[in-house]
Protein backbone atom coordinates (compact mmCIF):
# COMPACT_ATOMS: atom_id res chain seq x y z
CA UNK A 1 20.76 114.69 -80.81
CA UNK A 2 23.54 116.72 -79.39
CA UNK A 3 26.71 114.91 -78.81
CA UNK A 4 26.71 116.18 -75.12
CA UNK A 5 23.00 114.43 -74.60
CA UNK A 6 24.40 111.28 -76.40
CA UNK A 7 27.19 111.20 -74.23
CA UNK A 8 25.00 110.97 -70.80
CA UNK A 9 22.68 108.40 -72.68
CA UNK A 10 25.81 106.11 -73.22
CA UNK A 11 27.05 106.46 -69.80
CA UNK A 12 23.86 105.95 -68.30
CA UNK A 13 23.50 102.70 -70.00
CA UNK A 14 27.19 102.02 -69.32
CA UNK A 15 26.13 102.60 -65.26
CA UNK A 16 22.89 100.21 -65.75
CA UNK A 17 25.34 97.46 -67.61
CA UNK A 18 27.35 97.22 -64.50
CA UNK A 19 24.54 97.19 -62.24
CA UNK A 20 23.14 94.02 -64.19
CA UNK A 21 25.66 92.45 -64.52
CA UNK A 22 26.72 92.64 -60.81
CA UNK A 23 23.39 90.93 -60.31
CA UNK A 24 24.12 88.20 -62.43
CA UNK A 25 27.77 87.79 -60.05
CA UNK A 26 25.67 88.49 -56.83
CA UNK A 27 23.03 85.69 -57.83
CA UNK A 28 25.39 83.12 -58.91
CA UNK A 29 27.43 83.66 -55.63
CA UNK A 30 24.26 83.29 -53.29
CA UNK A 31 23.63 81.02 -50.66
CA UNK A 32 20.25 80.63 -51.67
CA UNK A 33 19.41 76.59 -52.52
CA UNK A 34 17.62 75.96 -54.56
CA UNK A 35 16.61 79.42 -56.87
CA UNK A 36 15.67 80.02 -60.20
CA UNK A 37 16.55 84.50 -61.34
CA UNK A 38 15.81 85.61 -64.72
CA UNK A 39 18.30 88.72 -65.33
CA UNK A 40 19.20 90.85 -68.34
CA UNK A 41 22.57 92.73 -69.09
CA UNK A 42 21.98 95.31 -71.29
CA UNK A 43 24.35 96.52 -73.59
CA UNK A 44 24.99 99.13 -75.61
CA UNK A 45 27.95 100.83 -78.06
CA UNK A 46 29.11 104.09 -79.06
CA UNK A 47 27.15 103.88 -82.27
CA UNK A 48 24.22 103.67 -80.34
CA UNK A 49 22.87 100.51 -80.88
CA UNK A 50 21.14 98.96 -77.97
CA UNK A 51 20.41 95.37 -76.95
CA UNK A 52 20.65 93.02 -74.11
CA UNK A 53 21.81 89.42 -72.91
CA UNK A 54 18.97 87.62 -71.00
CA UNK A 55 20.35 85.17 -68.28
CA UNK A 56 18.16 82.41 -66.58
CA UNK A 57 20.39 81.06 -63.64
CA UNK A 58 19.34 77.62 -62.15
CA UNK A 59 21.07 76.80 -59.00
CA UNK A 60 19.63 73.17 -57.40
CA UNK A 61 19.52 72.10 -53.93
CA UNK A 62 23.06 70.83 -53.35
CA UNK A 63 26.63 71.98 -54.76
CA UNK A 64 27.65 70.88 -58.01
CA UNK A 65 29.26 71.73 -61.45
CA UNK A 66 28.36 75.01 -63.42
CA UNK A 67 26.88 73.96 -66.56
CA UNK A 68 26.40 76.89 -69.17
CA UNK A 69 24.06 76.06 -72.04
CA UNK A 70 24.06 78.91 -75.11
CA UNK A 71 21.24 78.95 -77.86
CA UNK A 72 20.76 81.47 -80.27
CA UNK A 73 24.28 83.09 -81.48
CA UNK A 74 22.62 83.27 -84.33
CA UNK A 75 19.34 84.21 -83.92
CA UNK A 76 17.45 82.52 -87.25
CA UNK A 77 18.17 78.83 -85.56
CA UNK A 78 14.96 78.03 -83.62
CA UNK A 79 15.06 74.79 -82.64
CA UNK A 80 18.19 75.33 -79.82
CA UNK A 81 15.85 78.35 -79.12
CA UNK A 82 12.64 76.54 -78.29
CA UNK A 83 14.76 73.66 -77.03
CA UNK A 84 16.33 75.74 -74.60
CA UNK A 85 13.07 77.64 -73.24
CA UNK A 86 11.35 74.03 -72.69
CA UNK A 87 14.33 73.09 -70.57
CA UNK A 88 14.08 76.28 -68.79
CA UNK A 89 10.31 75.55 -67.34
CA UNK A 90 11.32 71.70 -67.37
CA UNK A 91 13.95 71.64 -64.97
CA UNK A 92 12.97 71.72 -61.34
CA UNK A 93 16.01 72.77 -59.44
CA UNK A 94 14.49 70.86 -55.92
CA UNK A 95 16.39 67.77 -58.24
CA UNK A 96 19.38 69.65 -59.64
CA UNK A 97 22.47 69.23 -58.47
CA UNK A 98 25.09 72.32 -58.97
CA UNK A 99 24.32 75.55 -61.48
CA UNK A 100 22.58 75.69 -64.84
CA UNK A 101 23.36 79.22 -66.70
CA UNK A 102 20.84 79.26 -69.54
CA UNK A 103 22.00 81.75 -71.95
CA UNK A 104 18.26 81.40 -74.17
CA UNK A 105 18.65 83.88 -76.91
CA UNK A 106 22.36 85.19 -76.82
CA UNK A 107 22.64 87.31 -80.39
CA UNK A 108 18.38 89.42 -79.80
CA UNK A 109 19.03 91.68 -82.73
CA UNK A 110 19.23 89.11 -84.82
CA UNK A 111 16.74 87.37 -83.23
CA UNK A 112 13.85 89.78 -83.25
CA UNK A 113 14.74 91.04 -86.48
CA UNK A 114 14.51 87.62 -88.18
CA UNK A 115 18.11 87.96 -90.06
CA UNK A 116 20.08 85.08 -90.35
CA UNK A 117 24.14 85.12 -89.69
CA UNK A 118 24.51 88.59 -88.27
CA UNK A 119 23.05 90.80 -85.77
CA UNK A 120 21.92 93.68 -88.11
CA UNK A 121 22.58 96.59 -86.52
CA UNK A 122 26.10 96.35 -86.93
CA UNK A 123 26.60 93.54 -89.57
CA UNK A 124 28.61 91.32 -86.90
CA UNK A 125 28.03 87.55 -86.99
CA UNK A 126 28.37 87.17 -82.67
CA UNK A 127 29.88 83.13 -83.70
CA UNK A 128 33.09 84.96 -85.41
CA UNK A 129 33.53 87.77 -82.67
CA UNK A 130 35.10 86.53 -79.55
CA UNK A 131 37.02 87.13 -77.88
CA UNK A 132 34.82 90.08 -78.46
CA UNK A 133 35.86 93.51 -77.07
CA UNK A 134 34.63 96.28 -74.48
CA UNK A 135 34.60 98.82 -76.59
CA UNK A 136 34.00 97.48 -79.60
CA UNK A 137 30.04 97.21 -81.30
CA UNK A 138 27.23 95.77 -79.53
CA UNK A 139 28.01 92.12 -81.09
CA UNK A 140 31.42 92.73 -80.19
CA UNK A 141 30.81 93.53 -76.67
CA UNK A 142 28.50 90.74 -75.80
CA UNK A 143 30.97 88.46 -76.77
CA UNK A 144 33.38 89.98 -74.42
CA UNK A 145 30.68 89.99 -71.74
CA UNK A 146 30.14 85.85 -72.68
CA UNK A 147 34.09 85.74 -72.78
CA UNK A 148 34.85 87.41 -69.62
CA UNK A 149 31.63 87.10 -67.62
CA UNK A 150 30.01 83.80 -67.91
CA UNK A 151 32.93 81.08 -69.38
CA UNK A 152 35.35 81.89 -66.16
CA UNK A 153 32.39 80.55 -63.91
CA UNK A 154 31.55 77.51 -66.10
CA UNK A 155 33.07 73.81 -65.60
CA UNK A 156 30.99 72.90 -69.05
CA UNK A 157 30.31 74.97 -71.44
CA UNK A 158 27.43 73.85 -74.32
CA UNK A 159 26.90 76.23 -77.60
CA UNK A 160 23.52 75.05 -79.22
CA UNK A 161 23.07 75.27 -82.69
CA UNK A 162 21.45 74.39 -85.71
CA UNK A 163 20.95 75.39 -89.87
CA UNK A 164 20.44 78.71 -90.42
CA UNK A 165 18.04 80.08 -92.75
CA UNK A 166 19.34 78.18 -95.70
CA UNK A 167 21.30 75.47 -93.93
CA UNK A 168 20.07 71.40 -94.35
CA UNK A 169 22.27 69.24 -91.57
CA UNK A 170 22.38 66.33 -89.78
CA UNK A 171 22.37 66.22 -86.12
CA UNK A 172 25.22 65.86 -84.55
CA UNK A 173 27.24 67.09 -81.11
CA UNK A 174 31.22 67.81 -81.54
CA UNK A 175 33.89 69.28 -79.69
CA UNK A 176 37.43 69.79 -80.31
CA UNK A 177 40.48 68.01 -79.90
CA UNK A 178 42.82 69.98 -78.17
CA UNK A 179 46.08 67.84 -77.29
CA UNK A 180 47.00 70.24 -74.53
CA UNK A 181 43.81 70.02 -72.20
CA UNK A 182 43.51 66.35 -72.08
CA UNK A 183 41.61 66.21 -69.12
CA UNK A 184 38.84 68.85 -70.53
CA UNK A 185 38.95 67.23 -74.21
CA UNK A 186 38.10 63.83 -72.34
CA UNK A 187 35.71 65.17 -70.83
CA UNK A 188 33.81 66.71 -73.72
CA UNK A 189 34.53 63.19 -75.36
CA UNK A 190 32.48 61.74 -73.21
CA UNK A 191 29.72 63.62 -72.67
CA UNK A 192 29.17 63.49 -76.73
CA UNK A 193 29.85 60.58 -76.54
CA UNK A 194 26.68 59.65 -74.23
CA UNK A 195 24.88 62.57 -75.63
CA UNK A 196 22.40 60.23 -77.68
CA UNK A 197 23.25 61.11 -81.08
CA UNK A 198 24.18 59.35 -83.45
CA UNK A 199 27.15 61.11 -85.09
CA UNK A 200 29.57 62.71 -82.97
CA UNK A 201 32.35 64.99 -84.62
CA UNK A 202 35.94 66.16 -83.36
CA UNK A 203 37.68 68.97 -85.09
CA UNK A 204 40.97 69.87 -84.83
CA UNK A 205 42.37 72.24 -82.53
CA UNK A 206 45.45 74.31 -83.74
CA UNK A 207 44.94 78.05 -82.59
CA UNK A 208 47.77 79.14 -79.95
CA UNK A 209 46.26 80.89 -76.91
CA UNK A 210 46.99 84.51 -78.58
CA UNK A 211 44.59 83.90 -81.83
CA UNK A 212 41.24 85.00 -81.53
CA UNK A 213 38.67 81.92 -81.24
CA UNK A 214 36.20 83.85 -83.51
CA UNK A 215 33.50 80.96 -82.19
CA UNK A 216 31.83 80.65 -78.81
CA UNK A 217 32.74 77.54 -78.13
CA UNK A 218 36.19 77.28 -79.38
CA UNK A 219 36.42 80.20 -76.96
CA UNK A 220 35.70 78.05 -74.13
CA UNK A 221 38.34 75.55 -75.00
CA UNK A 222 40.72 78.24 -75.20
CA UNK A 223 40.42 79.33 -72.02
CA UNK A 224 40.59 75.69 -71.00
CA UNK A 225 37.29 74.56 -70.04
CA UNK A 226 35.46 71.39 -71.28
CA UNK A 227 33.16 72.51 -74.35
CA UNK A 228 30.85 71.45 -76.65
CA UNK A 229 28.65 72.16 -79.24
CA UNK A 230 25.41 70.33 -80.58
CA UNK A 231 24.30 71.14 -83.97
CA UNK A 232 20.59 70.01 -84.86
CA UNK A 233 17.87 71.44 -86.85
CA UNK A 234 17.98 73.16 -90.09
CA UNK A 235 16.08 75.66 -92.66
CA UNK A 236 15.09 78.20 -89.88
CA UNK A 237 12.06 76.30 -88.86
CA UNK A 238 11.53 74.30 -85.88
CA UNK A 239 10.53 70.96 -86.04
CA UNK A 240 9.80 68.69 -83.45
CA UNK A 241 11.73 65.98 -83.63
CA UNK A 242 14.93 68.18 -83.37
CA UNK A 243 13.63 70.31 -80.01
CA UNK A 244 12.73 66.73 -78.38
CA UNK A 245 16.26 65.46 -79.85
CA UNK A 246 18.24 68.74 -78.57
CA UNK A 247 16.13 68.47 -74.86
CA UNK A 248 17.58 64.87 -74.63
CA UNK A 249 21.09 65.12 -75.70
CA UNK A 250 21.14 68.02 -72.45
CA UNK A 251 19.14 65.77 -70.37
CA UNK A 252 21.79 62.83 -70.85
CA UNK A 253 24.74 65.08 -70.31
CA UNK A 254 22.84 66.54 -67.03
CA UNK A 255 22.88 62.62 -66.13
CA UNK A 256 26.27 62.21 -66.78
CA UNK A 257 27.65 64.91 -64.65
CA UNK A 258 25.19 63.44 -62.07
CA UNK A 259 23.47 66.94 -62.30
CA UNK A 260 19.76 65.05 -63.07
CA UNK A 261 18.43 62.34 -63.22
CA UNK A 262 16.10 62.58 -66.33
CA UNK A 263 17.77 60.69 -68.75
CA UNK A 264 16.70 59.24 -71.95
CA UNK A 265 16.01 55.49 -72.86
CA UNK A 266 17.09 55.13 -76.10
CA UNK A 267 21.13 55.01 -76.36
CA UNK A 268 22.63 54.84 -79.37
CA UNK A 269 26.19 53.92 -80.40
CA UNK A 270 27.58 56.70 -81.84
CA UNK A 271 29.43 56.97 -84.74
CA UNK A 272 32.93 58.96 -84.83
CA UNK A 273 33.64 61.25 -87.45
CA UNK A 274 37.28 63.44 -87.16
CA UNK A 275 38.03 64.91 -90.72
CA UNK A 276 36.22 67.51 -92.44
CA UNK A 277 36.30 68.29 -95.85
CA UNK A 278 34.64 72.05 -96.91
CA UNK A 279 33.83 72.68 -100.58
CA UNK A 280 33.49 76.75 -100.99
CA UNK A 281 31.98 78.48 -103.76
CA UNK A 282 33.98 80.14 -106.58
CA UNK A 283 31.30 81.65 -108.09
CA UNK A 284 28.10 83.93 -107.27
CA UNK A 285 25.40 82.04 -108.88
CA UNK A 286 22.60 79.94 -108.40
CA UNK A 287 23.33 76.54 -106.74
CA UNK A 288 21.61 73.04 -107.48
CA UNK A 289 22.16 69.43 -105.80
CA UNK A 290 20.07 66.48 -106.05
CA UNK A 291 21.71 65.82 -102.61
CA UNK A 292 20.84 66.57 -99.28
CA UNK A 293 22.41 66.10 -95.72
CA UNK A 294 22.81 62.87 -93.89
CA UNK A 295 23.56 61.39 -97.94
CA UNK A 296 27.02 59.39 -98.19
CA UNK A 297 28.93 60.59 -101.40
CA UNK A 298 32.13 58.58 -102.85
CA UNK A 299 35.30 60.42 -104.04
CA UNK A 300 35.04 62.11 -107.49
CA UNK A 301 31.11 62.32 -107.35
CA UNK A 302 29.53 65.06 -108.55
CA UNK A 303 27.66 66.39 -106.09
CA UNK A 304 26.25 69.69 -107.23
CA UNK A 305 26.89 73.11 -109.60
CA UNK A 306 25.96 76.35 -109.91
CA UNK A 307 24.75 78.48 -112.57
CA UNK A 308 24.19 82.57 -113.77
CA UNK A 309 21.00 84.04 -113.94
CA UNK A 310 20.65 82.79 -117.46
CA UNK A 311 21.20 79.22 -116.24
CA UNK A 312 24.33 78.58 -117.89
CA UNK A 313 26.45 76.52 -115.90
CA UNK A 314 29.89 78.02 -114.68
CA UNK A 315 31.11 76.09 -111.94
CA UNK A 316 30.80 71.89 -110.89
CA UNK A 317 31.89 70.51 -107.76
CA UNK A 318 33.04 66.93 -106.90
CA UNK A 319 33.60 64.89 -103.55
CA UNK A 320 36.80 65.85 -102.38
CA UNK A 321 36.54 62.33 -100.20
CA UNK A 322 34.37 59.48 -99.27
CA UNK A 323 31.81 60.28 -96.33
CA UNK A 324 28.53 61.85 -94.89
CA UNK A 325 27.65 65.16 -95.84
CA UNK A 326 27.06 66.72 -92.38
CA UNK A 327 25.66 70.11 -93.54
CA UNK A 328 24.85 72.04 -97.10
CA UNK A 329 23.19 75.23 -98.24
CA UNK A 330 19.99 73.84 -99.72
CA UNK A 331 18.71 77.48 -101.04
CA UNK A 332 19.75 78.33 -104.80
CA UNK A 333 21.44 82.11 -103.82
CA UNK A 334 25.45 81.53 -103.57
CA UNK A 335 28.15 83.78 -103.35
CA UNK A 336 31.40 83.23 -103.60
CA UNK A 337 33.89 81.48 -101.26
CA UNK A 338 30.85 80.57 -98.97
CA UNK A 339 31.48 77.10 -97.71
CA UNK A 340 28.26 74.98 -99.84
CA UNK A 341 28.90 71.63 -98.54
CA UNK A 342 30.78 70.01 -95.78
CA UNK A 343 31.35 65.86 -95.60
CA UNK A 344 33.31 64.48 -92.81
CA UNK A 345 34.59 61.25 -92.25
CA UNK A 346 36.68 58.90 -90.27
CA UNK A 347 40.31 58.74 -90.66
């Protein structure tokens, strides 16, 4: 292909970007009450990789809050998927109150190629790239779009996710605890809080407002709006119990912001977890633990090791503290510095 002919391709897709996306700004600033529009952006990059964000805007009957939920940053965790297209036919906007954006598959290249992490046409994990940039690769730019499109217009901002292909966790909800947006940390507090799970984690905020966020989320608390993120389901497959458990924790938040009224019956007192403790990998091996998420583990315990390919052992990891293991790789491939288990805590 000429570089002349790949030139009009790119700005032709660069024209029908705008035009989409003014769509999605002309839909979400209608009159119309209620309405339910299911638009794409499509994006594409100077490499010539091509792809699209689909957006499923919900407004209800009456004015109300902008909630924005976001599954599938990285495309190999299904249950936030499938969780997040039941909600979509579930929710009948005659009874909503205010704006959902649904956001159902943000990172498609990974998605529809099956690859965990990364989108794979350019090797970009979309939960390390925002800010993102315009002219940067195609994950790159739809994590501007996310950043400079759809968190400006969002009063709560919920990142769904779960354990990638080789990821066992618990489910949990967290958000972070920035000191210097009280009001929004509270907030995200609270609706975490009455979420439904049973664990809820805070994590430490301590970026200034020039360092990139690198995850969607944490982007959304930079730019000062209330955020949160639910973690549930594991080993790219989709069970069940953690679509029902993901459709719930949304459904109580919904009621909490007096968005719905479909709440859920069984409340639970959370438990509050605020320190996180990350063993990495120093070796590339071949990992083994009897262990497995949701265990409790006392300081000093030895909690797994990894071995070559001739299964002679080269590295052994201990409990760095007392507490839950929240999440673990429970595949044997490990490489090195790649974070293999994570307990958390209470202070």
């Amino acid at each position: 292909m000429t570089s002349k002919l790949i030139s009009t391709v790119f700005v032709l897709f660069s024209i029908y970007s705008g035009i989409a996306q003014k769509n999605f700004q002309e839909v979400l600033s209608s009159e119309i009450r209620p309405l339910q529009e299911n638009i794409r952006i499509y994006v594409t990059d100077e490499l010539g990789n091509e792809g699209h964000l689909p957006i499923a805007i919900l407004k209800g009957k009456t004015n109300g809050p902008v909630f924005t939920i976001v599954a599938g940053v990285h495309g190999f965790e299904y249950p936030p998927i499938v969780a997040t297209q039941e909600l979509m036919r579930e929710i009948k906007t005659e009874a909503l109150s205010g704006t959902i954006i649904f956001i159902p598959i943000a990172n498609t290249g990974s998605f529809f190629t099956r690859t965990p992490f990364v989108n794979p046409q350019d090797n970009t994990n979309l939960n390390g790239a925002f800010p993102g940039d315009s002219v940067g690769t195609i994950t790159q730019r739809i994590a501007h779009l996310i950043t400079k499109k759809i968190i400006p217009v969002s009063d709560v901002f919920l990142d769904i996710h779960g354990g990638d292909a080789n990821e066992d966790l618990i489910p949990f909800v967290c958000y972070y605890d920035n000191k210097n947006s009280i009001k929004q940390t509270k907030r995200a507090k609270e609706l975490s809080e009455t979420s439904g799970f049973k664990y809820v984690v805070s994590y430490p905020y301590t970026i200034s407002k020039d360092e990139p966020a690198k995850y969607a989320f944490k982007q959304a608390v930079q730019n000062g709006k209330t955020a949160l993120s639910i973690e549930c389901g594991k080993l790219g497959n989709v069970q069940k119990e953690s679509v029902d458990l993901i459709k719930e924790g949304v459904y109580n938040m919904l009621h909490e912001m007096k968005m719905y009224t479909k709440t859920s019956t069984n409340k639970t007192q959370p438990i509050l977890l605020n320190r996180q403790y990350y063993i990495k990998s120093d070796k590339k091996g071949i990992f083994y633990s009897k262990l497995k998420a949701g265990d409790h583990v006392t300081k000093g315990e030895k909690v797994g090791y990894i071995t070559d390919e001739f299964g002679e052992r080269s590295s052994e990891f201990e409990a760095p503290v007392s507490g839950i293991i929240l999440y673990k790789i429970s595949t044997p491939p490990v490489n090195i510095n790649e974070t293999i288990m994570c307990i958390s805590s209470k202070a």
